[in-house]
N, C-alpha and C. Protein backbone atom coordinates (compact mmCIF):
# COMPACT_ATOMS: atom_id res chain seq x y z
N UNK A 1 75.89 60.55 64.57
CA UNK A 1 75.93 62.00 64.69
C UNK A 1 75.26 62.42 66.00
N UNK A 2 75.96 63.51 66.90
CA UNK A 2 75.96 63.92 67.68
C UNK A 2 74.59 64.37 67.54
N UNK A 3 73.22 64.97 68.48
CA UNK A 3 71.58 66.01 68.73
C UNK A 3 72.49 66.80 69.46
N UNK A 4 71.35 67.72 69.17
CA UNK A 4 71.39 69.14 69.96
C UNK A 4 71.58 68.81 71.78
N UNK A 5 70.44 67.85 71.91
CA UNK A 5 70.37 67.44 73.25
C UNK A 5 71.15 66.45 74.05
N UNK A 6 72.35 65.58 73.19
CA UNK A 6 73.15 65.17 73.56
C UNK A 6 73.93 66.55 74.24
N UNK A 7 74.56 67.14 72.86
CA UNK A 7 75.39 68.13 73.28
C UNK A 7 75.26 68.48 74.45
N UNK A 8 73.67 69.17 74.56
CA UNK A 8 73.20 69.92 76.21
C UNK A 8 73.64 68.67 77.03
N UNK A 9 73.52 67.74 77.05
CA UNK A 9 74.08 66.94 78.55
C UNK A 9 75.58 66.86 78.09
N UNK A 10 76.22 66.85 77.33
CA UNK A 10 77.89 66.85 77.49
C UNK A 10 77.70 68.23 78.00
N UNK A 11 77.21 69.63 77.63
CA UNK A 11 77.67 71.15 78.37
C UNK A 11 77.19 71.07 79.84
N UNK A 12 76.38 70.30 80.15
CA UNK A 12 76.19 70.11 81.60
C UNK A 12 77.07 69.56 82.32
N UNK A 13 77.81 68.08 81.67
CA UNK A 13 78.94 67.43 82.72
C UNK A 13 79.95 68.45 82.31
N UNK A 14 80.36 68.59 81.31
CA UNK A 14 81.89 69.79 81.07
C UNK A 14 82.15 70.68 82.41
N UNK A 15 80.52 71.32 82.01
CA UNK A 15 80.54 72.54 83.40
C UNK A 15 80.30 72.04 84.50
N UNK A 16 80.06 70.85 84.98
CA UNK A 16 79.43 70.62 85.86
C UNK A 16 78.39 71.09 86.97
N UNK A 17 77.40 71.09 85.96
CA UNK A 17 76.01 71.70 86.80
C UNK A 17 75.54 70.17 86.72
N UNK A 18 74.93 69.98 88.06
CA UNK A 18 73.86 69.20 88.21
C UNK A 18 72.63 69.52 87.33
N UNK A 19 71.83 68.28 86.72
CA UNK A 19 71.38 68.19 86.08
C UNK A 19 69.87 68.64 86.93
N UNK A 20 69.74 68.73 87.67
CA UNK A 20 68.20 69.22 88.22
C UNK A 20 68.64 71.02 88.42
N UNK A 21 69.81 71.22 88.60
CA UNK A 21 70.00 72.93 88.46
C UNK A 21 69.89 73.35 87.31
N UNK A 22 69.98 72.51 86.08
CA UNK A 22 69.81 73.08 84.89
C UNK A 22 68.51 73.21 84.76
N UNK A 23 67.52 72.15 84.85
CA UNK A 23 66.09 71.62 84.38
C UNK A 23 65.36 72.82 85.45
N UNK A 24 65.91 73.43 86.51
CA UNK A 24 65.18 74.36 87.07
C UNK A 24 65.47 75.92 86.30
N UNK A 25 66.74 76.23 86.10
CA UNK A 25 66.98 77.24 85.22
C UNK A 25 66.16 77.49 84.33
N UNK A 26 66.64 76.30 83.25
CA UNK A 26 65.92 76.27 81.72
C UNK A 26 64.20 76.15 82.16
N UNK A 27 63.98 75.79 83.09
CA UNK A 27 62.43 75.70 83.25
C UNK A 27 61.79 74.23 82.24
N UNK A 28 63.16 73.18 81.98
CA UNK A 28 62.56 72.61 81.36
C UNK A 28 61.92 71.04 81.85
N UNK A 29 61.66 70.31 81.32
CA UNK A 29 61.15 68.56 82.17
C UNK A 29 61.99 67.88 82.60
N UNK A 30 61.71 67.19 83.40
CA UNK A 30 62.83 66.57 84.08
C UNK A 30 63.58 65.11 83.47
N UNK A 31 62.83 64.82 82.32
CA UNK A 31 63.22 63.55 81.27
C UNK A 31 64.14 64.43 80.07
N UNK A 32 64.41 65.62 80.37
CA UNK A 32 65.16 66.46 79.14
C UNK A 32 66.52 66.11 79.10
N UNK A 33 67.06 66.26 79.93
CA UNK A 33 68.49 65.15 80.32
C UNK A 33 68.60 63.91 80.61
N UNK A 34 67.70 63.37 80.12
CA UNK A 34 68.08 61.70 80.78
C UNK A 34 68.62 61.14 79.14
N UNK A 35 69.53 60.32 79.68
CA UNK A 35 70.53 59.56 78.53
C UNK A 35 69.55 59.25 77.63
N UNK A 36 68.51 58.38 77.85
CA UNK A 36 67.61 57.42 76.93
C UNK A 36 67.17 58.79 76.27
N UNK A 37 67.24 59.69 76.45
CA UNK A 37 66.41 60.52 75.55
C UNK A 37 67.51 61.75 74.26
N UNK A 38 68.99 60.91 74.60
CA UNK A 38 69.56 62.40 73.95
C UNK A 38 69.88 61.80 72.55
N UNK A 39 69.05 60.91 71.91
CA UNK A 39 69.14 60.73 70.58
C UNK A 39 68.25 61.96 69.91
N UNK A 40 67.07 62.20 70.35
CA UNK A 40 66.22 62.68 70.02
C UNK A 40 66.23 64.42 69.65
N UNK A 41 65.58 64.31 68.78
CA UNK A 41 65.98 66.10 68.90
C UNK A 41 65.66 67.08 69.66
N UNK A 42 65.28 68.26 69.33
CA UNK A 42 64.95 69.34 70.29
C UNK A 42 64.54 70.51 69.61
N UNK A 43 63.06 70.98 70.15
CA UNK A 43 62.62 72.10 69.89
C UNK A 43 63.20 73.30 69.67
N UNK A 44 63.09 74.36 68.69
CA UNK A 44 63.32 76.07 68.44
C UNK A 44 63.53 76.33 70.14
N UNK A 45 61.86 76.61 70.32
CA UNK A 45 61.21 76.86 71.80
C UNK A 45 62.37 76.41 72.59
N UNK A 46 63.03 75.07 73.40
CA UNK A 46 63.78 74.64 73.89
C UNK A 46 65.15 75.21 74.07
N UNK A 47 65.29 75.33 72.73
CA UNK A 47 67.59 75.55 72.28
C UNK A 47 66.94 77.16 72.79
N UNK A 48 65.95 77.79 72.58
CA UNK A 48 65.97 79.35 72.88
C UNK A 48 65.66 79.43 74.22
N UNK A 49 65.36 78.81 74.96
CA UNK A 49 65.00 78.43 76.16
C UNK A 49 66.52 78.39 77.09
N UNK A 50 67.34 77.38 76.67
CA UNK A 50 68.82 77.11 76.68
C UNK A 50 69.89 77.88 76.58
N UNK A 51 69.82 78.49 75.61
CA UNK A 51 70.62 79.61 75.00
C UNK A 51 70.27 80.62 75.85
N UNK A 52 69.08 81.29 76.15
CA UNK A 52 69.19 82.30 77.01
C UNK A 52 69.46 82.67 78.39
N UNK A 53 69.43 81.02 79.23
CA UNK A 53 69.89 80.77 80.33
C UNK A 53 71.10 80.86 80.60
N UNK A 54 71.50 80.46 79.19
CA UNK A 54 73.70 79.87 79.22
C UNK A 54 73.96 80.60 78.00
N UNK A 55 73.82 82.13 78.10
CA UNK A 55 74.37 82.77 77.08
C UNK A 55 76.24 82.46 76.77
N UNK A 56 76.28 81.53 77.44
CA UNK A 56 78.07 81.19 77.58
C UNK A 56 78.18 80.05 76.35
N UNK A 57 76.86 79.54 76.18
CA UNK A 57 77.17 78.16 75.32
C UNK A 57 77.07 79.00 73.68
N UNK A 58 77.95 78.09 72.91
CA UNK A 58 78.17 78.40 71.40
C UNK A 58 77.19 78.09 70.57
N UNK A 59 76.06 78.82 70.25
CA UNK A 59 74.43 78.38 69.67
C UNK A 59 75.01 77.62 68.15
N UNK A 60 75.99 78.06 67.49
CA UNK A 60 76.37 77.34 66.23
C UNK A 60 76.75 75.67 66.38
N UNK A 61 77.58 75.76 67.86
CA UNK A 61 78.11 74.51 68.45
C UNK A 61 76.83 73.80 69.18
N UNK A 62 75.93 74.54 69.61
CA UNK A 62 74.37 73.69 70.41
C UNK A 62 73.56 73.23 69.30
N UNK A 63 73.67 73.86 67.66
CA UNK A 63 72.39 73.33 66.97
C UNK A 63 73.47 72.41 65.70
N UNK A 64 74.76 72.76 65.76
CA UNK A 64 75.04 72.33 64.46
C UNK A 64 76.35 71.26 64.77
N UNK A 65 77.01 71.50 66.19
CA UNK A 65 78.02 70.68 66.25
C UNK A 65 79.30 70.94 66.02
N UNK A 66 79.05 71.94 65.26
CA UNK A 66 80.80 72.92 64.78
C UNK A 66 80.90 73.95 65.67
N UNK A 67 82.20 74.14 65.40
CA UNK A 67 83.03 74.98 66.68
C UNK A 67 83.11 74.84 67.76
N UNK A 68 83.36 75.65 69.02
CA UNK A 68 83.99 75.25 70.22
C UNK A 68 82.52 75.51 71.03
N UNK A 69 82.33 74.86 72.27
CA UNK A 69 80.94 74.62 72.92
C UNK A 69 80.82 75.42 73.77
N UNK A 70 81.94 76.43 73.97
CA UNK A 70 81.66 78.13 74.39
C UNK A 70 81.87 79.37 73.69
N UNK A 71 81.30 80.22 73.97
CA UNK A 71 81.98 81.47 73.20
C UNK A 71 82.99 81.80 73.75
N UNK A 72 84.11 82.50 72.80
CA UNK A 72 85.64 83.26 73.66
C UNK A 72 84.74 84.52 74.35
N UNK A 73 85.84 84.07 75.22
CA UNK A 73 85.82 85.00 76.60
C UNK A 73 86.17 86.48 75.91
N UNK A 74 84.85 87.31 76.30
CA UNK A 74 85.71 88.83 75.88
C UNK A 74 86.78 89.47 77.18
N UNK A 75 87.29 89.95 76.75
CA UNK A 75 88.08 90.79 77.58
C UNK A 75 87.53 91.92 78.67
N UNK A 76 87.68 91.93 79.61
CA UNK A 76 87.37 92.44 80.43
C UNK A 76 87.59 94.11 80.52
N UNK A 77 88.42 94.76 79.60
CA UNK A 77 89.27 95.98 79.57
C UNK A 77 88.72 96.15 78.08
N UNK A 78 87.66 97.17 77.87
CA UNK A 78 87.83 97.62 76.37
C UNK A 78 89.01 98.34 75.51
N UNK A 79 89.58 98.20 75.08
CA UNK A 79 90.75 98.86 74.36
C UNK A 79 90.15 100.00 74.16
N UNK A 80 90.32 101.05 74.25
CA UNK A 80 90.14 102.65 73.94
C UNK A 80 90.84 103.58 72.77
N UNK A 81 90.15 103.79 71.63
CA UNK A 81 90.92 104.52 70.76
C UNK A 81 90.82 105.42 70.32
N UNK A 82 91.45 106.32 70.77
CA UNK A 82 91.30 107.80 70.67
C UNK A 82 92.55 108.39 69.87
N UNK A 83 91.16 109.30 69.07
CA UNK A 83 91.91 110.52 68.28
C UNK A 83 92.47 111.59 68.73
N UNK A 84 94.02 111.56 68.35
CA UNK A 84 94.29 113.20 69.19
C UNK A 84 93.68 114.31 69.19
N UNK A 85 93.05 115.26 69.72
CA UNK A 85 92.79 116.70 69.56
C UNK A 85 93.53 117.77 69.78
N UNK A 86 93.72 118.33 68.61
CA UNK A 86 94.41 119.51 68.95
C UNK A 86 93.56 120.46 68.67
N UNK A 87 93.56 121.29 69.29
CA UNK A 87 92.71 122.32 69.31
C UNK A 87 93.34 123.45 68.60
N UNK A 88 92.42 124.61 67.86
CA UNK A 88 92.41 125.34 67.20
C UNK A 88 93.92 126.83 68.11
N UNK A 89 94.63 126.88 66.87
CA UNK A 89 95.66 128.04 68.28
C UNK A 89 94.65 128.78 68.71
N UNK A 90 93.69 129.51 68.39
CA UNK A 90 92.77 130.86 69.40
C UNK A 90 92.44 129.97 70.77
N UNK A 91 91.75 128.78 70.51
CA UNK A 91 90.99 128.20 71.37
C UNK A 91 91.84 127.83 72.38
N UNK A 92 93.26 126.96 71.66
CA UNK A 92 94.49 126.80 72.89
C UNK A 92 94.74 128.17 73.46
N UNK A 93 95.25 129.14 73.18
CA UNK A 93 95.19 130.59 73.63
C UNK A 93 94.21 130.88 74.88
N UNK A 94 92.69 130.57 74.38
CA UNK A 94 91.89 131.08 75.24
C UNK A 94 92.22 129.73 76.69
N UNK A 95 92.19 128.78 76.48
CA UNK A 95 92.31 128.07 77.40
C UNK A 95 93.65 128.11 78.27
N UNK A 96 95.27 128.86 77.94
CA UNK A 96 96.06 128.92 78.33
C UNK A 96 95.65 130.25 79.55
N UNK A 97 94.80 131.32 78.51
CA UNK A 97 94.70 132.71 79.53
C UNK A 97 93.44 132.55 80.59
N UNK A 98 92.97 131.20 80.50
CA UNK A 98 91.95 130.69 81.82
C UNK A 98 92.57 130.38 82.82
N UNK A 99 93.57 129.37 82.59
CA UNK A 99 94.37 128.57 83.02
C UNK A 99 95.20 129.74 84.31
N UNK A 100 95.51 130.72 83.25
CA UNK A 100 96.58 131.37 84.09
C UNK A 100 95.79 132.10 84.89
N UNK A 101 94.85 133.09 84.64
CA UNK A 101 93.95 133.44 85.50
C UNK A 101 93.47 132.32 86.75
N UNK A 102 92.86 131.15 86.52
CA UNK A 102 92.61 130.28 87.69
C UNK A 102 94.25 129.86 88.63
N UNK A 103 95.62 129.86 88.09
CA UNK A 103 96.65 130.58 89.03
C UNK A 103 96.93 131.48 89.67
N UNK A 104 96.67 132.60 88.93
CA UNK A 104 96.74 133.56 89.89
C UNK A 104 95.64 133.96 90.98
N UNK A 105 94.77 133.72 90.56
CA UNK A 105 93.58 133.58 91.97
C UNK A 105 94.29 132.23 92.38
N UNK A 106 94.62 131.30 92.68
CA UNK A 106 95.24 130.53 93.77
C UNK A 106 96.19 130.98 94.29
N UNK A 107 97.19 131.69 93.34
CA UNK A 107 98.19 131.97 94.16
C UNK A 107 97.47 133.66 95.38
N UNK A 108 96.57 134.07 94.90
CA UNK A 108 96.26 134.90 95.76
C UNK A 108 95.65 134.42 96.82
N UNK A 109 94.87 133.38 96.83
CA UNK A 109 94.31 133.31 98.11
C UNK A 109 95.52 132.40 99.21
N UNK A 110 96.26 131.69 98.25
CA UNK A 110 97.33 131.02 99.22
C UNK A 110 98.09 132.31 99.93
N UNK A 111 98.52 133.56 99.46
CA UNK A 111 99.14 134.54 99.87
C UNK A 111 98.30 134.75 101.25
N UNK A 112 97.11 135.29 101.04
CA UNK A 112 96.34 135.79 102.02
C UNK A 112 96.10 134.79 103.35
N UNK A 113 95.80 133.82 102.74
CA UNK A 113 95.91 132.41 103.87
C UNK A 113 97.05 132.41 104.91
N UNK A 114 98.59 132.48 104.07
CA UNK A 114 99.82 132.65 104.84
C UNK A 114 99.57 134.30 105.35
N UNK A 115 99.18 134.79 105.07
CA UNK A 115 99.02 136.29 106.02
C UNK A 115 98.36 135.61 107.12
N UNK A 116 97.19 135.47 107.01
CA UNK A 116 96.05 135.46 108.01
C UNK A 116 96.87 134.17 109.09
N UNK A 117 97.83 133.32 108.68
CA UNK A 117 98.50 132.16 109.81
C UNK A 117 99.34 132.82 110.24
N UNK A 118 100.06 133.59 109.56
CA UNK A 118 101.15 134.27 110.28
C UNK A 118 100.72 135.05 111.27
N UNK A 119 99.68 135.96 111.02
CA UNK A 119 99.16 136.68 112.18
C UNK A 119 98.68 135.80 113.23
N UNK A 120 97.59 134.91 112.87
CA UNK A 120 97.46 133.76 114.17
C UNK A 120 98.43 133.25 114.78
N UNK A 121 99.65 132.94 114.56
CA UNK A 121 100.93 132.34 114.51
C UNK A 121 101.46 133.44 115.98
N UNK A 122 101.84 134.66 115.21
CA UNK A 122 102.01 135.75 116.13
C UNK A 122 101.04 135.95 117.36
N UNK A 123 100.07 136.33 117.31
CA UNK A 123 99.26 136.04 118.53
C UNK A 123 99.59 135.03 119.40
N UNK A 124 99.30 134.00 119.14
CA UNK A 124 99.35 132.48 119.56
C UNK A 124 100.73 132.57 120.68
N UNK A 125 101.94 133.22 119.84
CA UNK A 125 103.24 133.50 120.36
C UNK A 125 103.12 134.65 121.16
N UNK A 126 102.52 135.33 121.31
CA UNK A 126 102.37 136.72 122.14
C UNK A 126 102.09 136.66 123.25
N UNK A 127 100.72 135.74 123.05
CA UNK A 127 99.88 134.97 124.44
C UNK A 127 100.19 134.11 125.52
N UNK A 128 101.15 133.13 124.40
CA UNK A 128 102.42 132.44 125.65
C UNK A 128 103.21 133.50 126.25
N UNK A 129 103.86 134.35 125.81
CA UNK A 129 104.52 135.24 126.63
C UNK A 129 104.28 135.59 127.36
N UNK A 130 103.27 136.12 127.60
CA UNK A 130 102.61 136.92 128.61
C UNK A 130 101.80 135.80 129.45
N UNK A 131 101.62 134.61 129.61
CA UNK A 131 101.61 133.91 130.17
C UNK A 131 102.17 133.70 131.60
């Protein structure tokens, strides 16, 4: 039967981390990976030591041997699920007669804008003339 600390040196060659990049991570001794030693077991202190470095490794698969020796990959994109809202008719109402109000002040100041170019426009054309 497979130790905990075997396992940790098979998740080291899998991934291939050098074994002194791990022992500096984990902060642990430098005889923690050596072959002659992965019969042996391994401290709480240690696997929590491990586990929090390589939150990637499967803690069920590091202490017990079952399941896969990573966790599934979450997805990168949360799925989003949303409830429709419909809003109350007054409230749609009030938000339609905002709506239209914030149009018609655009359409007024676009009016006034095309005034005020047209007159620059005219000038502009006046001035060449008389040129």
């Amino acid at each position: 039967m497979d130790t905990a600390r075997k396992r940790i040196i098979d998740f080291i060659e899998n991934q291939s981390i050098r074994p002194k990049d791990f022992l500096l991570k984990t902060g642990l001794a430098k005889g923690f990976v050596d072959r002659s030693h992965q019969k042996s077991g391994i401290s709480d202190i240690y696997l929590s030591k491990i586990l929090d470095k390589f939150p990637e490794i499967n803690a069920e698969w590091l202490v017990t041997g079952k399941g896969d020796m990573l966790k599934p990959l979450k997805p990168d994109v949360v799925e989003e699920h949303t409830i429709p809202y419909e809003p109350e008719p007054n409230t749609m109402i009030s938000l339609l007669k905002k709506q239209l109000e914030l149009l018609e002040e655009t359409k007024q100041l676009q009016s006034e804008k095309i005034i005020r170019l047209e007159t620059e426009l005219a000038d502009c054309k006046k001035g060449t003339r008389e040129s």
